[in-house]
Protein backbone atom coordinates (compact mmCIF):
# COMPACT_ATOMS: atom_id res chain seq x y z
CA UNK A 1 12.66 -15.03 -22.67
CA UNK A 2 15.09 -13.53 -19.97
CA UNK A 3 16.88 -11.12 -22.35
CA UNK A 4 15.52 -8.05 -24.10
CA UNK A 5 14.39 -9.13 -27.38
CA UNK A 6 14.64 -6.60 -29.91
CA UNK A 7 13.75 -8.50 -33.20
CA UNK A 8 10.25 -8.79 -32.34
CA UNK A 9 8.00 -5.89 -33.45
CA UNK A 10 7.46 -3.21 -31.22
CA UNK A 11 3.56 -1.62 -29.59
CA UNK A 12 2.39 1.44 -30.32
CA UNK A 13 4.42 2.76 -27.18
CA UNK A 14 7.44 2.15 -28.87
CA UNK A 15 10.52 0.85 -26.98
CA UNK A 16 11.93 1.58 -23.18
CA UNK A 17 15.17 3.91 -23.86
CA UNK A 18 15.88 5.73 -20.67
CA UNK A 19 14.97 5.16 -17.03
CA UNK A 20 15.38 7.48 -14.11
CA UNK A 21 14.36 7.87 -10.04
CA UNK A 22 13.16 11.33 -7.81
CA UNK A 23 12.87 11.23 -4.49
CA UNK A 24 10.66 13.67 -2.14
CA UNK A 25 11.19 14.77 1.46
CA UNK A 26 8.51 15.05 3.38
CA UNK A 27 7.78 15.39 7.65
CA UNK A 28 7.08 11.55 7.72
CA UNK A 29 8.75 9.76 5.34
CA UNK A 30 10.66 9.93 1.52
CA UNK A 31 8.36 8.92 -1.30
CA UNK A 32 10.51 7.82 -4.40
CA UNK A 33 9.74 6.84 -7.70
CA UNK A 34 10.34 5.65 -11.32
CA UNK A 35 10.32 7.51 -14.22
CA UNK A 36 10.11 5.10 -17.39
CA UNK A 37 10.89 6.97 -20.79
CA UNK A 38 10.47 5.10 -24.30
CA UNK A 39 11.39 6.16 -27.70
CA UNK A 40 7.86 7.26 -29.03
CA UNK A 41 8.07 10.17 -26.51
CA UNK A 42 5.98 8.61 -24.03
CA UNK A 43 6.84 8.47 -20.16
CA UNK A 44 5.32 6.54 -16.72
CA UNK A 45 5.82 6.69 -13.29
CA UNK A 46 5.59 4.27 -10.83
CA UNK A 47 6.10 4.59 -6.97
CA UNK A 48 9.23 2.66 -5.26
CA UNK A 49 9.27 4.38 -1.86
CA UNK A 50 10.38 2.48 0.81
CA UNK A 51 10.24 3.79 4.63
CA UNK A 52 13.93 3.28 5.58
CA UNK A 53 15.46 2.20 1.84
CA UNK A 54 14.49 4.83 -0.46
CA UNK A 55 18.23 4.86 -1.60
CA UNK A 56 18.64 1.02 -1.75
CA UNK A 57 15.09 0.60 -4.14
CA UNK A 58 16.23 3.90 -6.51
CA UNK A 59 19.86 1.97 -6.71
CA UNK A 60 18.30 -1.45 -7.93
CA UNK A 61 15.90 0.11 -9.97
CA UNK A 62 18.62 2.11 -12.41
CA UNK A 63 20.37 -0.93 -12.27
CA UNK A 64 17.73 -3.50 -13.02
CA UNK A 65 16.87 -0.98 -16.12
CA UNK A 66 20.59 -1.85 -17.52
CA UNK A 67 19.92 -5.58 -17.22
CA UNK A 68 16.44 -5.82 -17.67
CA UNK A 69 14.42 -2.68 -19.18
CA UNK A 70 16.41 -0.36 -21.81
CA UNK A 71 15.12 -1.77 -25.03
CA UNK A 72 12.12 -3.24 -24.29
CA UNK A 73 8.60 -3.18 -25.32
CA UNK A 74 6.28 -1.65 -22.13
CA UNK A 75 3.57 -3.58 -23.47
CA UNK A 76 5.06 -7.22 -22.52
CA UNK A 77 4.79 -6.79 -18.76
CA UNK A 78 4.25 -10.32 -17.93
CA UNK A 79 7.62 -11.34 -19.37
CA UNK A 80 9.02 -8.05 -18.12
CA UNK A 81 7.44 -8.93 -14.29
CA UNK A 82 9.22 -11.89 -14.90
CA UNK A 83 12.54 -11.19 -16.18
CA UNK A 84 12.87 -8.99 -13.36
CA UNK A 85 12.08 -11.53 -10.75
CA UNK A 86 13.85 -14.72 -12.11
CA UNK A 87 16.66 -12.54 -14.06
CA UNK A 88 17.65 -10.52 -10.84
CA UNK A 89 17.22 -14.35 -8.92
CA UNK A 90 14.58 -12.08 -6.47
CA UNK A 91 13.78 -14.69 -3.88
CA UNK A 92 11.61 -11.85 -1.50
CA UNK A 93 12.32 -9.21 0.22
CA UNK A 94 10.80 -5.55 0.41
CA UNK A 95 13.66 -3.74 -2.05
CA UNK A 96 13.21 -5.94 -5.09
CA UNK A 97 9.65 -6.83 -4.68
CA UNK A 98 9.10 -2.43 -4.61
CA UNK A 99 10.88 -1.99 -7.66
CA UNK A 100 9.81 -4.89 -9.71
CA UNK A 101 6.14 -2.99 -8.34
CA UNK A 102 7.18 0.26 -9.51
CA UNK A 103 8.40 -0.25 -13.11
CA UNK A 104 5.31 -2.86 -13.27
CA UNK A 105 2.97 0.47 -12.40
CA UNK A 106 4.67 2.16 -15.01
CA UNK A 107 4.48 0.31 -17.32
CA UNK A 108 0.78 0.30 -16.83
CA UNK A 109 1.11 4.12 -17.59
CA UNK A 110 2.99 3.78 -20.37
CA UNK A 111 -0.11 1.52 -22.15
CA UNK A 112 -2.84 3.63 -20.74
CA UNK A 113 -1.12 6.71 -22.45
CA UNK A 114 -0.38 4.92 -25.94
CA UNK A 115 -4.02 3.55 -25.87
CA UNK A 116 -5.65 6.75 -24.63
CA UNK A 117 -7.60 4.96 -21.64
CA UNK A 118 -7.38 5.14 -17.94
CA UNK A 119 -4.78 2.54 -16.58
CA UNK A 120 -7.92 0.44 -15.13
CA UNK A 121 -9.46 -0.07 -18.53
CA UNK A 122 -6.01 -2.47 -18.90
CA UNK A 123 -6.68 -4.43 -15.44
CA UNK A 124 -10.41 -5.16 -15.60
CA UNK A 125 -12.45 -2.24 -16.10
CA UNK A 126 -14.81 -1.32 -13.51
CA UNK A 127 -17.33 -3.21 -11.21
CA UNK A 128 -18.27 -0.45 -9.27
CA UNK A 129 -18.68 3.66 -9.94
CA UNK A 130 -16.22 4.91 -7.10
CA UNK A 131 -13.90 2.94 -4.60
CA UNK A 132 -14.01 3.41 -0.77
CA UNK A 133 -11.06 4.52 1.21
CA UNK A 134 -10.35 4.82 4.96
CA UNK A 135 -8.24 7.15 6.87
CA UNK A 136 -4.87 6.39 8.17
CA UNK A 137 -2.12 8.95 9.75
CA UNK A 138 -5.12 10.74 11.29
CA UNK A 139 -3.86 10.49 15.11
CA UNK A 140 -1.00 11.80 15.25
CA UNK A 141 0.06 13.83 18.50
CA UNK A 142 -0.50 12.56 22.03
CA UNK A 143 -1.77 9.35 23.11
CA UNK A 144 -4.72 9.91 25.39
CA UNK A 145 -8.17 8.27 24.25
CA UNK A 146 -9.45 11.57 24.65
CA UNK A 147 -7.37 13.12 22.25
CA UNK A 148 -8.21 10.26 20.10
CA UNK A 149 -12.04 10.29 20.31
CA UNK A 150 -11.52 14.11 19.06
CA UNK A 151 -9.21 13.28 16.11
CA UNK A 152 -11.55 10.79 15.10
CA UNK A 153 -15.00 12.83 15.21
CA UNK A 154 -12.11 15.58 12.52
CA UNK A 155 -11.99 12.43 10.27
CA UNK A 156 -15.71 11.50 10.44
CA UNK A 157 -16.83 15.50 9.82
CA UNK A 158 -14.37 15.26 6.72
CA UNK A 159 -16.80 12.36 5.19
CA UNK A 160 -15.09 8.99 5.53
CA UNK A 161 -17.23 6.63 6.56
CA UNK A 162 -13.93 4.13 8.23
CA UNK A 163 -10.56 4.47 9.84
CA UNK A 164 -7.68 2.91 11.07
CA UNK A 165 -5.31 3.58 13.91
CA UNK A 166 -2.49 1.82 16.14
CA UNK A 167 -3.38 2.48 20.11
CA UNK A 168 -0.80 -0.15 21.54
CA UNK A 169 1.88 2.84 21.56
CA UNK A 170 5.46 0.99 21.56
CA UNK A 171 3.99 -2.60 22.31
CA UNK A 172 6.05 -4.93 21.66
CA UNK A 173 5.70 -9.14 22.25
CA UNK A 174 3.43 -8.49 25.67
CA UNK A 175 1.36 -6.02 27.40
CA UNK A 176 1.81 -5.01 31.32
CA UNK A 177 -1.86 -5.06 32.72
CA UNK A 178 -1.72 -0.95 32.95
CA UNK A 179 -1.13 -0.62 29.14
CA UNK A 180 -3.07 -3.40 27.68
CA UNK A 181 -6.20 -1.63 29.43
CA UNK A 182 -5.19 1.74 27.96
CA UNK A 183 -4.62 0.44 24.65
CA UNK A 184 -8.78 -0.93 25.10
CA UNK A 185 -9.90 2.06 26.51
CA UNK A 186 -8.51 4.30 23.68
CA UNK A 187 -10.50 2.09 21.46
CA UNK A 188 -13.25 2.49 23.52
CA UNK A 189 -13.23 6.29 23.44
CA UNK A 190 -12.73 5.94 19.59
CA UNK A 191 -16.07 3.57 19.36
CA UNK A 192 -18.25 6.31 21.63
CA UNK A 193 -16.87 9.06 19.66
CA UNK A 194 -17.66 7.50 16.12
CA UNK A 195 -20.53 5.29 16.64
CA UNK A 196 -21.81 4.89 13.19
CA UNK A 197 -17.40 4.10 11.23
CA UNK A 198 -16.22 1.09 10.58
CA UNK A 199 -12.86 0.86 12.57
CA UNK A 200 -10.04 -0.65 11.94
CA UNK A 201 -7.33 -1.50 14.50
CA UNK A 202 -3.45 -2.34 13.61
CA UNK A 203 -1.54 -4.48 15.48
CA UNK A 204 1.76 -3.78 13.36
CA UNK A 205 2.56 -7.69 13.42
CA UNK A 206 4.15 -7.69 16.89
CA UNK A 207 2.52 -9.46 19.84
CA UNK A 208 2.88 -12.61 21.31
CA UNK A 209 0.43 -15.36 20.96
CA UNK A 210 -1.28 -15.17 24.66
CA UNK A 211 -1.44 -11.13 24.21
CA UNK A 212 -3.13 -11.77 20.97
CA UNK A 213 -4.96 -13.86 22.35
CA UNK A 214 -6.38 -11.18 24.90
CA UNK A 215 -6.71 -8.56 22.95
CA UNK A 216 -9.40 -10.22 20.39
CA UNK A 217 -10.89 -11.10 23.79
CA UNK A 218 -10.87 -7.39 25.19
CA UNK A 219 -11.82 -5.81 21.75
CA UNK A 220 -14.92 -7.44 20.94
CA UNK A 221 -17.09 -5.41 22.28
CA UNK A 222 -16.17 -2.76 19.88
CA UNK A 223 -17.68 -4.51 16.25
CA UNK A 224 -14.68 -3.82 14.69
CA UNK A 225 -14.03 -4.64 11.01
CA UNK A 226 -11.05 -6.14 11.49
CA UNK A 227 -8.14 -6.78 14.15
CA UNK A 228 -5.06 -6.23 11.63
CA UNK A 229 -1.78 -7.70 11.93
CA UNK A 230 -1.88 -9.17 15.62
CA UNK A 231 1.20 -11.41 15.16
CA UNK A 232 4.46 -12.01 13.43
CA UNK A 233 4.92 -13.19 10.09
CA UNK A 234 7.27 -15.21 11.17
CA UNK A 235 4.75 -17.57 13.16
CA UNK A 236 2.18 -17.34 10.46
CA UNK A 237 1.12 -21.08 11.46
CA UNK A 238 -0.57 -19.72 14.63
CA UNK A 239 -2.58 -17.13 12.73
CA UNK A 240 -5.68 -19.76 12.12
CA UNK A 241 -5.90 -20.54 15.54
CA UNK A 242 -6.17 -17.12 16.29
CA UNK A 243 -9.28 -16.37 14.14
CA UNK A 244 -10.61 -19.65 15.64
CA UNK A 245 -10.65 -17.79 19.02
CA UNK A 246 -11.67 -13.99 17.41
CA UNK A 247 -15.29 -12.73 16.62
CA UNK A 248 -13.95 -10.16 14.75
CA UNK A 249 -12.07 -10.65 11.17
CA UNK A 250 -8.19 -11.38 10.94
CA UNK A 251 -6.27 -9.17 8.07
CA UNK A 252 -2.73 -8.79 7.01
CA UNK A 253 -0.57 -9.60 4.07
CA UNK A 254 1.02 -6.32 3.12
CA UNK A 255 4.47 -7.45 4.24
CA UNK A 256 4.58 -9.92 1.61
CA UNK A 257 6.02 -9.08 -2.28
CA UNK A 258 4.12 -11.64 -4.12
CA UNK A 259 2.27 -15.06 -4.99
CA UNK A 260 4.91 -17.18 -3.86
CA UNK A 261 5.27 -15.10 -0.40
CA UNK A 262 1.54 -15.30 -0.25
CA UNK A 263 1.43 -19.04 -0.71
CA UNK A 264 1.79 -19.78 2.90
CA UNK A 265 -0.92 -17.25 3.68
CA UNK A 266 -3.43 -18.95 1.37
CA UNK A 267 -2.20 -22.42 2.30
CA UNK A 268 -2.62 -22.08 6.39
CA UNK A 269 -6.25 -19.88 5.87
CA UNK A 270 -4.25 -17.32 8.02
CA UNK A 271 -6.40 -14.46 7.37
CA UNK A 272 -10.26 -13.53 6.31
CA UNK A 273 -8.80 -10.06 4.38
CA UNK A 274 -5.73 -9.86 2.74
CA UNK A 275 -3.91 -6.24 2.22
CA UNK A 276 -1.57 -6.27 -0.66
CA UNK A 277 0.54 -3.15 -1.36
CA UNK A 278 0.66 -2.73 -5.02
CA UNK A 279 3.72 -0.81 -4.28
CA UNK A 280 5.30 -3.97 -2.55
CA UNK A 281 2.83 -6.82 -3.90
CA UNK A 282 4.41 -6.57 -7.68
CA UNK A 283 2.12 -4.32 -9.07
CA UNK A 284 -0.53 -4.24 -11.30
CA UNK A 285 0.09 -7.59 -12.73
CA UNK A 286 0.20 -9.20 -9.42
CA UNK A 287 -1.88 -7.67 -7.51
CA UNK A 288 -4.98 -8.71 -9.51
CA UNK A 289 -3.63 -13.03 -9.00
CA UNK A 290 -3.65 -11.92 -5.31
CA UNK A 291 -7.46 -10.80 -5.61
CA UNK A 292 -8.25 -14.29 -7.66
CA UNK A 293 -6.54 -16.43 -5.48
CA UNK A 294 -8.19 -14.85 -2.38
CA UNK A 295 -11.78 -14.98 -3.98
CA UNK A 296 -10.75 -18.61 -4.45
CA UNK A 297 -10.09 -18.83 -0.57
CA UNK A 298 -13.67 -16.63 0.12
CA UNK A 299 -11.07 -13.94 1.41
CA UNK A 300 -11.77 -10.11 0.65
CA UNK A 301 -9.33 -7.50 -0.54
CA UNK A 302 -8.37 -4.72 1.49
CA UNK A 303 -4.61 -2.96 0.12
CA UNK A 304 -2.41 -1.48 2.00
CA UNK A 305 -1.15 1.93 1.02
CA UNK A 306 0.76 3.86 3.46
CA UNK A 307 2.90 5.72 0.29
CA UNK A 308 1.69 8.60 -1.47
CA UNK A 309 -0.95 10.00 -3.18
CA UNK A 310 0.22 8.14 -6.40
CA UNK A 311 0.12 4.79 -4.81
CA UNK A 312 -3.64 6.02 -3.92
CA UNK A 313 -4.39 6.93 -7.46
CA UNK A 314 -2.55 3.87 -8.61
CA UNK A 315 -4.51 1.43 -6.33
CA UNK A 316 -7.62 3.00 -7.61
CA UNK A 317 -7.09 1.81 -11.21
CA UNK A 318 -5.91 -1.44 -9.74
CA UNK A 319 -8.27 -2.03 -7.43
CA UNK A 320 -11.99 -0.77 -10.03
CA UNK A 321 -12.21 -3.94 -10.96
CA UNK A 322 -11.45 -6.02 -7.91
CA UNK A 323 -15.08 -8.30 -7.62
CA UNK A 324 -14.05 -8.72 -3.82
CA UNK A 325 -12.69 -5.47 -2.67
CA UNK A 326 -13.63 -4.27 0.91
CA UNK A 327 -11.67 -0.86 1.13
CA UNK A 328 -8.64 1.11 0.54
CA UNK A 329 -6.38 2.70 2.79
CA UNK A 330 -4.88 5.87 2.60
CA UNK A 331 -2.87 8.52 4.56
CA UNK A 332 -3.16 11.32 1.79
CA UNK A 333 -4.58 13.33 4.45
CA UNK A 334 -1.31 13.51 6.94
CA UNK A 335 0.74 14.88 3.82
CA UNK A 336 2.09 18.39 3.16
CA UNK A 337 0.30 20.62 0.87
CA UNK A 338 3.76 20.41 -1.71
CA UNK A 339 3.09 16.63 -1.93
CA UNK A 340 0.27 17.33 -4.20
CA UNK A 341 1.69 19.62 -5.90
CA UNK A 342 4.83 17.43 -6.99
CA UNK A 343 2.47 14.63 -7.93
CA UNK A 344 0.38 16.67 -10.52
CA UNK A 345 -3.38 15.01 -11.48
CA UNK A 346 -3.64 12.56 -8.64
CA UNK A 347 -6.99 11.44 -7.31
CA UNK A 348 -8.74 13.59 -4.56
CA UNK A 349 -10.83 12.14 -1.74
CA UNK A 350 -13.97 13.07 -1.83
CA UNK A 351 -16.88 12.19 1.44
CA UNK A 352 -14.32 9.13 1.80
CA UNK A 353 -14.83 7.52 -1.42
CA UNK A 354 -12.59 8.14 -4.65
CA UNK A 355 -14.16 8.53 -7.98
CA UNK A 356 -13.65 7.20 -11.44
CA UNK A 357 -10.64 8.40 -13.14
CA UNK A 358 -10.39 9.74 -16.75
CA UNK A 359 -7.05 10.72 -17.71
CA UNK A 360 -5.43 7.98 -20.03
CA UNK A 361 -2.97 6.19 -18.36
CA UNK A 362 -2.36 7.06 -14.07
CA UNK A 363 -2.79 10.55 -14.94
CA UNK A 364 -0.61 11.48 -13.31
CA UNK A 365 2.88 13.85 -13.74
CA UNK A 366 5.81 13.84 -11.89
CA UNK A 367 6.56 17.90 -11.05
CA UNK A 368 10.37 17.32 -11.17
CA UNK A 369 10.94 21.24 -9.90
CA UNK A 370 9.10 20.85 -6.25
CA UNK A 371 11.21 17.66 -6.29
CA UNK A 372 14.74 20.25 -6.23
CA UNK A 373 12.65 22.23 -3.58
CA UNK A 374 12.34 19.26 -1.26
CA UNK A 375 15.18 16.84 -1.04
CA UNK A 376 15.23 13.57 0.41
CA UNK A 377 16.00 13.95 4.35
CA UNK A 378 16.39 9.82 5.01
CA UNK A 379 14.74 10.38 8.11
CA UNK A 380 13.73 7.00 10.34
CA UNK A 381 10.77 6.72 12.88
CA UNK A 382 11.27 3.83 15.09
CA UNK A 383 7.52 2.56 15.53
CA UNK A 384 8.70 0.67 18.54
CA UNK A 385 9.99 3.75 20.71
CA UNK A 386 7.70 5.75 22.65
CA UNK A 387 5.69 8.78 21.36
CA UNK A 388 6.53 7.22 17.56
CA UNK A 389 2.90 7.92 16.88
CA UNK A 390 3.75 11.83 16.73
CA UNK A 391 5.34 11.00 13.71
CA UNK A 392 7.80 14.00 15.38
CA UNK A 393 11.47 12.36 15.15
């Protein structure tokens, strides 16, 4: 089961016989992807991007191909998912768990196209007519809750209904007195500004249990829908206590690449919303055992999805049938004008929700000739420098 097996008979997509990777440059970051060709003529994509790594995940996916892909059938993704995973002897970690997520999306392509049906008739079907999304990437420029509160009345005008934004600047472990009542009060301008939004504030995994502690003291007065990330993974034991003490809900999970990283997660009751990146989480066929196991624990969904606008469109089809979905997050709105253009067919958000799609497969195509127009730059934004919320350097 760990080799290509070529003497069974093949699905109506025919066989895998070339795979290739694009990158595109943009202001904030490098989205990559896969490009999965098969014999029959048909082709998927599937998004590896990776904020500091694109050329580490585009290396391991043409390589994986050689070992794991080139001859077989799309159609057996579970054994694919797996010969990728035990095969390659991935034991975690963001590279591998991106690609096996990429080729896994693809794949998903790949059937919807030889079927004729939208990728989420293959993972589901539907449970609901459109899928919520909230804004990410909306405050960039400088940090003053002034500045802030205006942003966020842009993002409300535009029709989402929630957003999500960072106001601990370069916070790292603690907070001096001065900043951890800035950070509050640029919450507090958000709240007066956008009365009627869900909000959403990130914690980017990196305080210290007795700030923590503080700051689900300081921020309940705001009804948010969720403190995210307030501590490191690395002392994921302490997350439970930490909900003990908040009245608003814990979330987090999108550093983690799939059910065995998330068994600790499930194990402890570390969160009440878990955010799996189907670009990280191992796709498609993954991503839905997350959702089960978290209905299981009386958790909600809520994926992460800082990529591009085909991880959007992707985590639509992945996330129509999802019984316990909350919301989706996207940043399609930070992104150059080109961006759409080099990811041909992809979803558009409309008065913050995201309808059904109808194109078989992702429906979407890769433009390869913006691609040539905007290389790769392999920028880095350090998130724990100062001003890294212009999104500038």
């Amino acid at each position: 089961m760990l080799t290509v097996d070529t003497r069974r008979p093949a699905g109506p997509a025919g066989r895998i016989s070339r795979v290739e990777t694009l990158s595109l440059g943009t202001a904030w970051r490098d989205f990559s992807y896969v490009r999965i060709h098969t014999d029959e003529g048909l082709s998927g994509i599937g998004e590896i991007t990776h904020p500091y790594r694109g050329r580490e995940t585009c290396s391991l996916t043409e390589a994986m191909a050689q070992r794991h892909l080139i001859g077989a059938d799309p159609f057996d993704v579970e054994e694919i998912w797996l010969r990728m995973y035990q095969g390659d002897f991935l034991r975690g970690g963001d590279v591998g768990g991106i690609v096996v997520s990429g080729v896994d999306q693809a794949l998903y392509d790949i059937m919807g196209k030889a079927l004729g049906v939208p990728a989420y008739r293959l993972t589901g079907g539907a449970c609901r007519d459109s899928v919520r999304v909230y804004a990410n990437g909306w405050y960039t420029g400088e940090r003053d809750p002034q500045v802030f509160a205006a942003k966020a009345k842009e993002v409300a005008a535009r029709g989402y209904t929630a957003l999500k934004f960072d106001p601990f600047g370069a916070g790292l472990g603690e907070l001096s007195r001065a900043e951890l009542r800035f950070s509050v009060d640029i919450v507090a301008a958000v709240r007066e500004a956008v009365p009627d939004l869900d909000l959403f504030v990130e914690g980017h995994a990196r305080f210290a249990m007795p700030t923590a502690v503080r700051l689900v003291r300081e921020l309940e007065p705001f009804d948010l829908g969720w403190f995210e990330e307030p501590l490191p993974w690395t002392h994921i034991e302490r997350y439970a206590e930490l909900r003990a003490r908040a009245a608003m809900p814990i979330s987090g999970g999108e550093h983690f690449h799939n059910r065995y990283e998330y068994a600790r997660l499930f194990a402890t009751g570390a969160v009440d919303i878990i955010q799996p990146d189907l670009s990280m989480a191992g796709g498609f066929t993954e991503i839905r055992k997350l959702a089960a196991q978290a209905d299981v624990h009386a958790m909600l969904v809520a994926p992460h999805n800082s990529n591009s606008p085909l991880c959007t469109t992707a985590s639509v089809h992945a996330v129509l049938g999802m019984p316990n979905l909350l919301v989706l997050e996207t940043f399609d709105g930070l992104l150059e004008p080109y961006v759409f253009d080099a990811l041909k067919g992809v979803l558009p958000v409309t008065g913050g929700h995201i309808g059904l799609p109808e194109r078989p497969g992702l429906g979407v195509e890769l433009a390869d000739e913006v691609f040539a127009e905007h290389p790769p730059s392999h920028r880095f934004w350090n998130m724990f420098k100062e001003g890294w919320e212009k999104r500038d350097r």
